[in-house]
C-alpha atoms as a PDB file:
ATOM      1  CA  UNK A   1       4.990  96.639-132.290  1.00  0.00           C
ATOM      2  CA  UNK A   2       7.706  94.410-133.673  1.00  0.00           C
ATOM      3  CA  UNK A   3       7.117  93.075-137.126  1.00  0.00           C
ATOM      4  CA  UNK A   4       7.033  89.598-135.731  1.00  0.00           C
ATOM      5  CA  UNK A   5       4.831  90.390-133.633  1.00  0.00           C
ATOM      6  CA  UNK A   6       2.482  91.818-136.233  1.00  0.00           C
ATOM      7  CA  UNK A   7       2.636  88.464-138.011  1.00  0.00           C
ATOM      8  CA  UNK A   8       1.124  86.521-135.438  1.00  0.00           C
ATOM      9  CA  UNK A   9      -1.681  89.502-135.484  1.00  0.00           C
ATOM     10  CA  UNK A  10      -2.267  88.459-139.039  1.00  0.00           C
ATOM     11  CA  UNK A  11      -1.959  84.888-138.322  1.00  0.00           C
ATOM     12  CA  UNK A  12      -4.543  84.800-135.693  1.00  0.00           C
ATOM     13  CA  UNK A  13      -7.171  87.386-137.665  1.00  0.00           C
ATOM     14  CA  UNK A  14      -7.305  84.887-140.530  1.00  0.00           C
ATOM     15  CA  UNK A  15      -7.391  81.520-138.277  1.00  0.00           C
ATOM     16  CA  UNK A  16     -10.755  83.041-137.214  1.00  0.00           C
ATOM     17  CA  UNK A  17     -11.635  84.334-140.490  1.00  0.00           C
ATOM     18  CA  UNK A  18     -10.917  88.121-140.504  1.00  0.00           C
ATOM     19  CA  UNK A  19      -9.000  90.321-143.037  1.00  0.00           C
ATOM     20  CA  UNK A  20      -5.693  89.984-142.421  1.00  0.00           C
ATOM     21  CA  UNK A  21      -4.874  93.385-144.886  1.00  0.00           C
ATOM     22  CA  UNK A  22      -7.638  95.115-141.930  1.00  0.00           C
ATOM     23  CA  UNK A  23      -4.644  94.744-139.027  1.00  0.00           C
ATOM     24  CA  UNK A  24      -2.179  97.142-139.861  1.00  0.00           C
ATOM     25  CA  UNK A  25      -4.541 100.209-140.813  1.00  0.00           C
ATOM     26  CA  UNK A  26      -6.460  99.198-137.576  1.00  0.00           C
ATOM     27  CA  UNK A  27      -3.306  99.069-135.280  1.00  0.00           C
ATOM     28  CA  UNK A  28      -1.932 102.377-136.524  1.00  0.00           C
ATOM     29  CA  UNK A  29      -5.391 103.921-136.183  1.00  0.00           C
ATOM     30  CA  UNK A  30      -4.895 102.867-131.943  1.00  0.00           C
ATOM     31  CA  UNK A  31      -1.472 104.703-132.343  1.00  0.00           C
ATOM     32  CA  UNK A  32       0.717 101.842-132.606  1.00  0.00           C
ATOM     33  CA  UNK A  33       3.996 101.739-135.065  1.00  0.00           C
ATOM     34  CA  UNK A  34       6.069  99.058-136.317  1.00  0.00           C
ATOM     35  CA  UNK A  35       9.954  98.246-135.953  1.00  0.00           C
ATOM     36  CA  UNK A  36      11.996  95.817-137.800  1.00  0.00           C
ATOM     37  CA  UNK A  37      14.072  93.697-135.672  1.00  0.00           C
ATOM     38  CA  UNK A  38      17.572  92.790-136.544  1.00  0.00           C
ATOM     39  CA  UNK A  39      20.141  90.279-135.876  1.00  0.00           C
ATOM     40  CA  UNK A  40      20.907  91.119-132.707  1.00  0.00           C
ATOM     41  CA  UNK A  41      17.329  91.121-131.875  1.00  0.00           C
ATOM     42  CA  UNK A  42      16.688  87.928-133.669  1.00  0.00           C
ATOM     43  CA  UNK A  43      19.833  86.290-131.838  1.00  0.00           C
ATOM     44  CA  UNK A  44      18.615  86.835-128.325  1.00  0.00           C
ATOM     45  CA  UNK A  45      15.294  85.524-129.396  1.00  0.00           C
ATOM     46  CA  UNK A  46      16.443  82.844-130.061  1.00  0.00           C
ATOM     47  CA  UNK A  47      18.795  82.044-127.343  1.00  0.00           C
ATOM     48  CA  UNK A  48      15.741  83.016-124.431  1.00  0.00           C
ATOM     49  CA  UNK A  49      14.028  79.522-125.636  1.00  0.00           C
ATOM     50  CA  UNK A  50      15.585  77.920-123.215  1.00  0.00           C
ATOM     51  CA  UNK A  51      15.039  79.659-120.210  1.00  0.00           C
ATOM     52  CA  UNK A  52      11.200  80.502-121.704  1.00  0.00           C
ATOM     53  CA  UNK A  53      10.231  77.007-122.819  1.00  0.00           C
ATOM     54  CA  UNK A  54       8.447  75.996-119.700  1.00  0.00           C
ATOM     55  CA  UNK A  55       6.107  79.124-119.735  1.00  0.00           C
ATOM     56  CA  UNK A  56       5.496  78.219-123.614  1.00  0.00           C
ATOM     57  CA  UNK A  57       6.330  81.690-124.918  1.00  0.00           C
ATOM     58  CA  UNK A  58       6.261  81.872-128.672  1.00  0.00           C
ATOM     59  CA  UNK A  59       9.057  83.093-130.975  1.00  0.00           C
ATOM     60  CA  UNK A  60       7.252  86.463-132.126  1.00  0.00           C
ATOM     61  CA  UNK A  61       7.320  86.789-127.873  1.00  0.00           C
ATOM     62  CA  UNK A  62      10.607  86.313-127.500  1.00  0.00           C
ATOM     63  CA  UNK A  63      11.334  89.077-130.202  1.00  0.00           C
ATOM     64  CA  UNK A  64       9.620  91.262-128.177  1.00  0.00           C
ATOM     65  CA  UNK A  65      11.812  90.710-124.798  1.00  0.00           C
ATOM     66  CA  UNK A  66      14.694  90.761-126.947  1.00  0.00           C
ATOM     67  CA  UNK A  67      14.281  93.716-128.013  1.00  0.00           C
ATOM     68  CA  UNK A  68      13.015  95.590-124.458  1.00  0.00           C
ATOM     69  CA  UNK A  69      16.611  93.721-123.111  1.00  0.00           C
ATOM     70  CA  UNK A  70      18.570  94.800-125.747  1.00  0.00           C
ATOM     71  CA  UNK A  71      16.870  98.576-125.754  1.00  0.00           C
ATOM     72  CA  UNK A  72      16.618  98.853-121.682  1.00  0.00           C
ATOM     73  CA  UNK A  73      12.907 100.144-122.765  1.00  0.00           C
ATOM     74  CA  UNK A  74       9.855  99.051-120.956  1.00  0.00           C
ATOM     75  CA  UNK A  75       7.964  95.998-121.860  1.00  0.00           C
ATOM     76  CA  UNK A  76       3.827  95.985-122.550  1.00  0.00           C
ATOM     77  CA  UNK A  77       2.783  92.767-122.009  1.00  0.00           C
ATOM     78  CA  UNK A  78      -0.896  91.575-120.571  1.00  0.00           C
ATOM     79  CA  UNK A  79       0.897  87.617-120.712  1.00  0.00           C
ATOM     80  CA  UNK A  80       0.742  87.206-116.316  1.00  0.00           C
ATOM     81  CA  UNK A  81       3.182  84.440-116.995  1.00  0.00           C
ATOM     82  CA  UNK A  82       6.036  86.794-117.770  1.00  0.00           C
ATOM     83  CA  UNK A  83       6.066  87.794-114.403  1.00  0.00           C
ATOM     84  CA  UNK A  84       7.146  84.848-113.295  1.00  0.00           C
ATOM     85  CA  UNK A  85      10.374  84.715-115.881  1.00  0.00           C
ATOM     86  CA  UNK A  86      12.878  86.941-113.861  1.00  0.00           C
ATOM     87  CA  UNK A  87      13.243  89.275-116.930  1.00  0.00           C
ATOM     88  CA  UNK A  88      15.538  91.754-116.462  1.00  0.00           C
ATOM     89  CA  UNK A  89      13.278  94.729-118.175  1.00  0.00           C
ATOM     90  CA  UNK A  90      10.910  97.040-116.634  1.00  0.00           C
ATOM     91  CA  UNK A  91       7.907  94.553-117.052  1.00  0.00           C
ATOM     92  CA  UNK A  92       4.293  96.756-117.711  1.00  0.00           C
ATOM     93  CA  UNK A  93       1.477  95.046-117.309  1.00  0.00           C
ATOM     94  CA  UNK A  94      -1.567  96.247-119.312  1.00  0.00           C
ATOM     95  CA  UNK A  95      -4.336  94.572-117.330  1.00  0.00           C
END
């Protein structure tokens, strides 16, 4: 999981009152590890606004296909929307 990513896990946990210090330990105890992006990552991000506006994608989002473009790795994703972008990754859906 990208560490912008993570921060909208935190964001959301406290909105509806839980712990945001509980995410991480509970993340990594479902297997999950977290990556720093960088400016290359953080680039592309921003650049994909335009052609992800309509489909209202947020920023941490758009780190995420950054980084699965820039990487050629798969992308986990259970957003049906992002079907519908023409991404050039291997798109996974989780559900």
């Amino acid at each position: 999981m990208l560490s912008a990513n993570y921060a909208e896990v935190v964001q959301r946990a406290r909105r509806y009152g839980g712990d945001g210090d509980l995410c991480a330990p509970a993340l990594r105890g479902e297997g999950l590890t977290f990556v720093d992006t960088d400016m290359a990552t953080a680039h592309l991000a921003g650049e994909l606004e335009t052609s992800t506006r309509a489909r209202g994608v947020s920023l941490a989002d758009r780190f995420c296909i950054a980084f699965a473009m820039l990487r050629q790795c798969p992308l986990l994703t259970a957003d049906r929307p992002w079907k519908e972008l023409g991404l050039p990754v291997d798109l996974r859906m989780l559900r």
